[in-house]
PDB file of N, CA and C in Angstrom:
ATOM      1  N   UNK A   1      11.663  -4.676  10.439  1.00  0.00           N
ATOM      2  CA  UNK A   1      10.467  -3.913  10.729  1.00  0.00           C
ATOM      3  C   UNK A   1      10.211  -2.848   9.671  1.00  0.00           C
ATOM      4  N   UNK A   2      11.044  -2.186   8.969  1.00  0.00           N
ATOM      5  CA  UNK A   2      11.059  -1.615   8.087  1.00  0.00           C
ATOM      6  C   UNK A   2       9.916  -1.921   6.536  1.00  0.00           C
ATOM      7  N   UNK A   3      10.348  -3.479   6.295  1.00  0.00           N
ATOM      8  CA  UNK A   3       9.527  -3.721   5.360  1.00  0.00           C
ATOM      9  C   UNK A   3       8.351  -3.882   5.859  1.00  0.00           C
ATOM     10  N   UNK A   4       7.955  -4.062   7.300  1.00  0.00           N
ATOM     11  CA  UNK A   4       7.000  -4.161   7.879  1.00  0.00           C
ATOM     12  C   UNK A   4       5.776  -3.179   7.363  1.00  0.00           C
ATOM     13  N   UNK A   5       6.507  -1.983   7.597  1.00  0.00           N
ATOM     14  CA  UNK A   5       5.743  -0.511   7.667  1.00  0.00           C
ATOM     15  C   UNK A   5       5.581  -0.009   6.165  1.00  0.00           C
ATOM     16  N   UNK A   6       6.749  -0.463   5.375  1.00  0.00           N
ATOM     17  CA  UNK A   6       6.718  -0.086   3.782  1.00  0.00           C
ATOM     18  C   UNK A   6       5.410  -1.306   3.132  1.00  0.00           C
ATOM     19  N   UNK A   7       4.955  -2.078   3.868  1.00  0.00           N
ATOM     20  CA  UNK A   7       3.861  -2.801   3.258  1.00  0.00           C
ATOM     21  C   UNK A   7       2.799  -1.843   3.913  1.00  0.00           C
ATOM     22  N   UNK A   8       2.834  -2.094   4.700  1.00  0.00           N
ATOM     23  CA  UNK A   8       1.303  -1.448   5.453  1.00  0.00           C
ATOM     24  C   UNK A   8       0.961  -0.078   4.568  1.00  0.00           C
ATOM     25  N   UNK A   9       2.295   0.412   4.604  1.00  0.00           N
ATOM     26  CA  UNK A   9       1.964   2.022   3.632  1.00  0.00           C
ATOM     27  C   UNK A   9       1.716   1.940   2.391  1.00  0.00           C
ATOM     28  N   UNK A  10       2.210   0.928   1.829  1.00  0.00           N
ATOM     29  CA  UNK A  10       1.644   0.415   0.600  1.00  0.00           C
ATOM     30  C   UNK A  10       0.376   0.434   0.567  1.00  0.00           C
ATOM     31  N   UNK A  11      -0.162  -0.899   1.307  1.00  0.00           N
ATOM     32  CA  UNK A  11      -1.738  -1.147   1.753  1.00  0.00           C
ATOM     33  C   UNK A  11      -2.532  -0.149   1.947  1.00  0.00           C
ATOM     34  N   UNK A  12      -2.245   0.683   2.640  1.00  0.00           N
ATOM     35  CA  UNK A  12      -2.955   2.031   3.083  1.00  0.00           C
ATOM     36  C   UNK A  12      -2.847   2.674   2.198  1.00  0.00           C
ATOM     37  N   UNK A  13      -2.208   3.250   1.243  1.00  0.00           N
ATOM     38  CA  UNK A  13      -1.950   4.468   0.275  1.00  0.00           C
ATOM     39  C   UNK A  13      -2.620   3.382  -0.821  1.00  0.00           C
ATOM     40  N   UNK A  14      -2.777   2.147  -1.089  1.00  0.00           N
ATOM     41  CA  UNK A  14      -3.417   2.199  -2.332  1.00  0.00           C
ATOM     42  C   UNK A  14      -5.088   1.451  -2.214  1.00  0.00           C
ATOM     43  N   UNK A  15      -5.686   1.569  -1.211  1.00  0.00           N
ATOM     44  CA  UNK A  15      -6.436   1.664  -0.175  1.00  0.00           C
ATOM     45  C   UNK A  15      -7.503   2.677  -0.876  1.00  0.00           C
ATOM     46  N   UNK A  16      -6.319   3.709  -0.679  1.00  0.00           N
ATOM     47  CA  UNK A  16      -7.098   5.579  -0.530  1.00  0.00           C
ATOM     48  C   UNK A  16      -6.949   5.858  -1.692  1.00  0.00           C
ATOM     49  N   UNK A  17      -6.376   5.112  -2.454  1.00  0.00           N
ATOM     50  CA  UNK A  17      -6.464   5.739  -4.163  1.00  0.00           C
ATOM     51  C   UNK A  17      -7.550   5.046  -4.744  1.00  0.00           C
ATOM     52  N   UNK A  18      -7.589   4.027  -4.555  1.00  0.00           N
ATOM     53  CA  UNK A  18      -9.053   3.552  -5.555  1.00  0.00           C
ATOM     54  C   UNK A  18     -10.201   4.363  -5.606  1.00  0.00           C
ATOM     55  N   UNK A  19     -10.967   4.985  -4.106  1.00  0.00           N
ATOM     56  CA  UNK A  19     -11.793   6.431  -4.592  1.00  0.00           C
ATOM     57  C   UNK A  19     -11.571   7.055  -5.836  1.00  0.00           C
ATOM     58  N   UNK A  20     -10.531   7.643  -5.358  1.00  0.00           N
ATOM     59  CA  UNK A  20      -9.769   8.762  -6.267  1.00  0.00           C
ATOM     60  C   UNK A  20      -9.734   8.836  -7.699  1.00  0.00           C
ATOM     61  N   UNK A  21      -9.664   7.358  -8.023  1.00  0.00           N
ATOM     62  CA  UNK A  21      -9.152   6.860  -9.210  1.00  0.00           C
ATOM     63  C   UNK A  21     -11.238   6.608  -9.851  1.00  0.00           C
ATOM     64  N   UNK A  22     -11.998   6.111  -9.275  1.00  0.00           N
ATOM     65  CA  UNK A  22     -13.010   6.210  -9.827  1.00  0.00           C
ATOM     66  C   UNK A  22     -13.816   7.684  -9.921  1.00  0.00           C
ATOM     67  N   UNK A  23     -13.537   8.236  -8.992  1.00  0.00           N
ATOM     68  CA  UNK A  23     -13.796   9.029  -8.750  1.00  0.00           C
ATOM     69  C   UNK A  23     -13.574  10.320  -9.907  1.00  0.00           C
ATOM     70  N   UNK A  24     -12.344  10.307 -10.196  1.00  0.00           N
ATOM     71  CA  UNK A  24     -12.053  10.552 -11.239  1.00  0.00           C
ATOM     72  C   UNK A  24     -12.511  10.186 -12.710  1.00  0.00           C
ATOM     73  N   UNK A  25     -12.559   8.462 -12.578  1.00  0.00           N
ATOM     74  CA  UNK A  25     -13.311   7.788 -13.536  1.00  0.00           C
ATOM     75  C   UNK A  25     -14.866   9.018 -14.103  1.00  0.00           C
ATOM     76  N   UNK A  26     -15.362   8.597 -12.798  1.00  0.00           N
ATOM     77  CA  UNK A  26     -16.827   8.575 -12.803  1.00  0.00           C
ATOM     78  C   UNK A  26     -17.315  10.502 -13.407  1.00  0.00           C
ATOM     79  N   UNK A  27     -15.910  11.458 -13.152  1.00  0.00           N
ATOM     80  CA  UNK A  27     -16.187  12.661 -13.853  1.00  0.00           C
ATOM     81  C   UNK A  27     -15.712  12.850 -15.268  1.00  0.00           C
ATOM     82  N   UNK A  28     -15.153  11.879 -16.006  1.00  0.00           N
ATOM     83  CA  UNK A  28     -14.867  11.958 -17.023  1.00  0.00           C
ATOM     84  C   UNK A  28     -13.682  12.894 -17.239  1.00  0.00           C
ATOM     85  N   UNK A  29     -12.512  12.694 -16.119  1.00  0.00           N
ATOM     86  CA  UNK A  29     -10.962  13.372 -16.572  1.00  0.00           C
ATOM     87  C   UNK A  29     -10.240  11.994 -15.784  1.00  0.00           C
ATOM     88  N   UNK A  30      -9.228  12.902 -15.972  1.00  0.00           N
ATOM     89  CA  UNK A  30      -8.339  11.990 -16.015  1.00  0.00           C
ATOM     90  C   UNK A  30      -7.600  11.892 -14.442  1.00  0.00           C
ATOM     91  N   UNK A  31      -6.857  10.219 -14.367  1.00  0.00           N
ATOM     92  CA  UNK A  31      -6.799  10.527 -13.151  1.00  0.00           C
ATOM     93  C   UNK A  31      -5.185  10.132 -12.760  1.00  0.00           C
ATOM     94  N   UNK A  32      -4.841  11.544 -12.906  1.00  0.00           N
ATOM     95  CA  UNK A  32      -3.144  11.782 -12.970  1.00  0.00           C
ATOM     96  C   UNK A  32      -3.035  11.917 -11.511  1.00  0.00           C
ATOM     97  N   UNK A  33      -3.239  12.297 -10.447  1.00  0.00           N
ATOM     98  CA  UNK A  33      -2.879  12.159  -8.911  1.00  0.00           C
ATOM     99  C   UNK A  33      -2.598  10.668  -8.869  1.00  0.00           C
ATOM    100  N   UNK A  34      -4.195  10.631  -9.062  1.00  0.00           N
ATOM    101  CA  UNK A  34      -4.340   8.783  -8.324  1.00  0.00           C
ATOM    102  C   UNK A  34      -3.414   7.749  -8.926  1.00  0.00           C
ATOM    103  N   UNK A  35      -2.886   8.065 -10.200  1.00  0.00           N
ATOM    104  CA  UNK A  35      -2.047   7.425 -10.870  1.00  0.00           C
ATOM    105  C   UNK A  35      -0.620   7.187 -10.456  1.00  0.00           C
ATOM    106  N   UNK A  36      -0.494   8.389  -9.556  1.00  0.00           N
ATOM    107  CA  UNK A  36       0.918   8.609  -9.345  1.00  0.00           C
ATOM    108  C   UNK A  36       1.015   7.916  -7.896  1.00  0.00           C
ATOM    109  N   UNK A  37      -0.134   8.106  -7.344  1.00  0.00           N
ATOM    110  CA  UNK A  37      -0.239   7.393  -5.972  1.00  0.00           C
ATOM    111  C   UNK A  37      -0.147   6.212  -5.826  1.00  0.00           C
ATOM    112  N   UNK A  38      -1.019   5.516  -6.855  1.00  0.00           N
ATOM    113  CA  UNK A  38      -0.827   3.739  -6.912  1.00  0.00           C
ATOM    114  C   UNK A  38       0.228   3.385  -7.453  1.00  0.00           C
ATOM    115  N   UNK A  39       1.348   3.949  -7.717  1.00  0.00           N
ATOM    116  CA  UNK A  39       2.620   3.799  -8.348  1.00  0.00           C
ATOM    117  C   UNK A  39       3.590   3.749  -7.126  1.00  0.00           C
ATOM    118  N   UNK A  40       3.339   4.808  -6.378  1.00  0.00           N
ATOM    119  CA  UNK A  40       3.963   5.018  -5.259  1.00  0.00           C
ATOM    120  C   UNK A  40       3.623   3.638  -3.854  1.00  0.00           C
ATOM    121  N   UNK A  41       2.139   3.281  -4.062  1.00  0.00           N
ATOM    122  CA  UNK A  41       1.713   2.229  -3.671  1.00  0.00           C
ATOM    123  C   UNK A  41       2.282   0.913  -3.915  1.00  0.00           C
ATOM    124  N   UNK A  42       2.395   0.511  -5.382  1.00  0.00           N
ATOM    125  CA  UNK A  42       2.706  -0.410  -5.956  1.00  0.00           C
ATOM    126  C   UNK A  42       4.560  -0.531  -5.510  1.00  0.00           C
ATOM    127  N   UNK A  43       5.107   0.484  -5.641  1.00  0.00           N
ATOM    128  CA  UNK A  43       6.530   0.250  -5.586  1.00  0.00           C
ATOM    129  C   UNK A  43       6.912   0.136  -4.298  1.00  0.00           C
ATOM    130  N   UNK A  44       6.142   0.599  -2.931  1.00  0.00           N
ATOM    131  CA  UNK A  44       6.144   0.496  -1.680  1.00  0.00           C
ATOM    132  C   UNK A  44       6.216  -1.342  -1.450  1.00  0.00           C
ATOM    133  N   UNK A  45       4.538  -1.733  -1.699  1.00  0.00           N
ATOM    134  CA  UNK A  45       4.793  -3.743  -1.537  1.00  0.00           C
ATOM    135  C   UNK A  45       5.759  -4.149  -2.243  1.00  0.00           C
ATOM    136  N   UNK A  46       6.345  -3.785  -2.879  1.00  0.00           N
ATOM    137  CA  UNK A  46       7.266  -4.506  -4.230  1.00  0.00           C
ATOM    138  C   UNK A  46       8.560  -4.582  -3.464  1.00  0.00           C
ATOM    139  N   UNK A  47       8.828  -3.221  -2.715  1.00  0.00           N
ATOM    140  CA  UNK A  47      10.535  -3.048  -2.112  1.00  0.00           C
ATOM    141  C   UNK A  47       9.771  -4.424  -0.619  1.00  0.00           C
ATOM    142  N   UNK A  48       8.617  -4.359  -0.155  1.00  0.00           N
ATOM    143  CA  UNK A  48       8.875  -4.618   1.036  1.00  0.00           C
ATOM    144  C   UNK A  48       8.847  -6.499   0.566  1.00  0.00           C
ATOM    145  N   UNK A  49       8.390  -6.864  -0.300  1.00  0.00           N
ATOM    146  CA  UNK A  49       7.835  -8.450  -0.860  1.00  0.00           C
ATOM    147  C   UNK A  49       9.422  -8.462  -1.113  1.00  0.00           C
ATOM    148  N   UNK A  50      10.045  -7.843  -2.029  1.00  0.00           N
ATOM    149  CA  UNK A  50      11.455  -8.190  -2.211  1.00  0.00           C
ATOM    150  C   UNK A  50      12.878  -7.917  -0.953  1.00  0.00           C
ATOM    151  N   UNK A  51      12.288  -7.334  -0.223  1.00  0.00           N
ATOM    152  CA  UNK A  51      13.416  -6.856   0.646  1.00  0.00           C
ATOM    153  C   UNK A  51      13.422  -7.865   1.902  1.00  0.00           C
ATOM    154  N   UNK A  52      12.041  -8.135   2.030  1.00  0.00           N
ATOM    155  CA  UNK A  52      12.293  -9.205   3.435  1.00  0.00           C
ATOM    156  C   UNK A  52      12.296 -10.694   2.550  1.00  0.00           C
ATOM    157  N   UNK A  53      13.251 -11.258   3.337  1.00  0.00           N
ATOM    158  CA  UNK A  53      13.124 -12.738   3.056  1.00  0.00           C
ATOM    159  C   UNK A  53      12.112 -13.296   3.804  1.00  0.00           C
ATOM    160  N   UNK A  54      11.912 -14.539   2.442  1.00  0.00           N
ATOM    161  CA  UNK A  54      10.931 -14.718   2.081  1.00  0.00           C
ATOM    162  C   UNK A  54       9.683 -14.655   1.658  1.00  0.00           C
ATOM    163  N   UNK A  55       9.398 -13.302   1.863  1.00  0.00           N
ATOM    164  CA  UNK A  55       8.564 -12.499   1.331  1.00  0.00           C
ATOM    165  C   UNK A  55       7.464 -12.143   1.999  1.00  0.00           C
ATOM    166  N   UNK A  56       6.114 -12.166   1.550  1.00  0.00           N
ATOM    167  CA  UNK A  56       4.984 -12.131   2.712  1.00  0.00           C
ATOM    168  C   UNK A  56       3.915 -12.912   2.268  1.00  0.00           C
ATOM    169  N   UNK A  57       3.253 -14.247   3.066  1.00  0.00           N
ATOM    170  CA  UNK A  57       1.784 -14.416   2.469  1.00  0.00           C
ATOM    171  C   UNK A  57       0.735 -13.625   3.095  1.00  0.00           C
ATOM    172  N   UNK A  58      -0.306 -13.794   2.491  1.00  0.00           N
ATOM    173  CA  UNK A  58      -1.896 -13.492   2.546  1.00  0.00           C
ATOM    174  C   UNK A  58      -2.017 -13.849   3.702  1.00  0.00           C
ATOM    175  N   UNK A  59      -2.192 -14.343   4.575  1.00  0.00           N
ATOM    176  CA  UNK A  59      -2.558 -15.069   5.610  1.00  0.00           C
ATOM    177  C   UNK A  59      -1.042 -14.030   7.170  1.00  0.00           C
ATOM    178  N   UNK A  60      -0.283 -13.604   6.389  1.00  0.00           N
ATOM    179  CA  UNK A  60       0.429 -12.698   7.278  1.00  0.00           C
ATOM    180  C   UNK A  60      -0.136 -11.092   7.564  1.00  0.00           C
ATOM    181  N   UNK A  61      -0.734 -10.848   6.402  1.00  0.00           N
ATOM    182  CA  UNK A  61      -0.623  -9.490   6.716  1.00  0.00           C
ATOM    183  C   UNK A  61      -1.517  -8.477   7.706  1.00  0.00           C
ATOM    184  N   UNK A  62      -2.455  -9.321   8.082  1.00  0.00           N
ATOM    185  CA  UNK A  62      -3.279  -8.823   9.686  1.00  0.00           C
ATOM    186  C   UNK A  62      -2.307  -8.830  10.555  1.00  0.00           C
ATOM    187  N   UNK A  63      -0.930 -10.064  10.800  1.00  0.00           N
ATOM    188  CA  UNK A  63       0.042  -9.690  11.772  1.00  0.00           C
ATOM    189  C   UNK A  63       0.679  -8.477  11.501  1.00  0.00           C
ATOM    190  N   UNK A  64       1.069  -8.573  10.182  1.00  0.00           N
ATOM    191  CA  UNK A  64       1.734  -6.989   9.977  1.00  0.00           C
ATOM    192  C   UNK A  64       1.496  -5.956  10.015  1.00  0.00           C
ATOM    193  N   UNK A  65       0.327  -5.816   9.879  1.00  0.00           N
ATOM    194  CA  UNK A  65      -0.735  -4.466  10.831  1.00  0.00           C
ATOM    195  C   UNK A  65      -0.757  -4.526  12.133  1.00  0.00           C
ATOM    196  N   UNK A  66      -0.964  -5.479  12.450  1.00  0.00           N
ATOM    197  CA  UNK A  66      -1.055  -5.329  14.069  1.00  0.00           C
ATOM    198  C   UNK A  66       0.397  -5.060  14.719  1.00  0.00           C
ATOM    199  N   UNK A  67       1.127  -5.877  13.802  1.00  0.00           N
ATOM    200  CA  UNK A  67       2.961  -5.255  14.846  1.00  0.00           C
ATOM    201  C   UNK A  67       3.435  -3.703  14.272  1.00  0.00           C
ATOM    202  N   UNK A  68       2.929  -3.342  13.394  1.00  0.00           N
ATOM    203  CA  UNK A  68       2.877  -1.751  12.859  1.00  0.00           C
ATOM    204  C   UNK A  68       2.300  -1.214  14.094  1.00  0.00           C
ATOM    205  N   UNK A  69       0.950  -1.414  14.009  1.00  0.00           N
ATOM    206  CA  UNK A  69       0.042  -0.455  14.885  1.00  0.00           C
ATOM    207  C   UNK A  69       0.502  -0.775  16.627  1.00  0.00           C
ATOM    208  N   UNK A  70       1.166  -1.882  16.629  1.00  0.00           N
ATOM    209  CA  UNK A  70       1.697  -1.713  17.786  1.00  0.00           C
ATOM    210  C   UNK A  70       2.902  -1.267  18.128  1.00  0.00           C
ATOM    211  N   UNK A  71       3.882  -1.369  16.825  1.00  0.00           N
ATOM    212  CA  UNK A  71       4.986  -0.169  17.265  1.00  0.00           C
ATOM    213  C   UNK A  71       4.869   1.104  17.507  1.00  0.00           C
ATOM    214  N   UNK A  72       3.820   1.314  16.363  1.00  0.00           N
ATOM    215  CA  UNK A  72       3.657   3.213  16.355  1.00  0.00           C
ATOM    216  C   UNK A  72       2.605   3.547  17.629  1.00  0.00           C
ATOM    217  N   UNK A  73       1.779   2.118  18.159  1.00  0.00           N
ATOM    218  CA  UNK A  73       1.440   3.039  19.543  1.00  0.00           C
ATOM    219  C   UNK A  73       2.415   2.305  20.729  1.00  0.00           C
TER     220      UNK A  73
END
């Protein structure tokens, strides 16, 4: 369940950076938060794709939201 939740937070945190990251774009600086966030994003799916066997398809990850959102409620 663990990698469960380290995907979803993945999903979610790099979700909320793409704003950020144009956003940034779109004022002409630079976008050192958002950078650090989709890193933090990126290395989140990476532990959870490598940590559970077999990994995860496309076609799973609405279950994996839904058994998230049903543990945490």
């Amino acid at each position: 369940m663990q990698t469960d939740l380290a995907l979803v937070l993945g999903l979610v945190i790099g979700a909320f950076t793409v704003p950020g990251i144009l956003a940034a774009l779109s004022e002409r600086r630079a976008p050192r938060a958002s950078v650090l966030t989709i890193l933090i994003a990126i290395g989140l799916v990476t532990y959870a794709v490598m940590v559970n066997p077999g990994g995860y398809s496309v076609e799973e990850i609405p279950d994996v939201f839904s058994r998230v959102a049903a543990q945490l409620f």
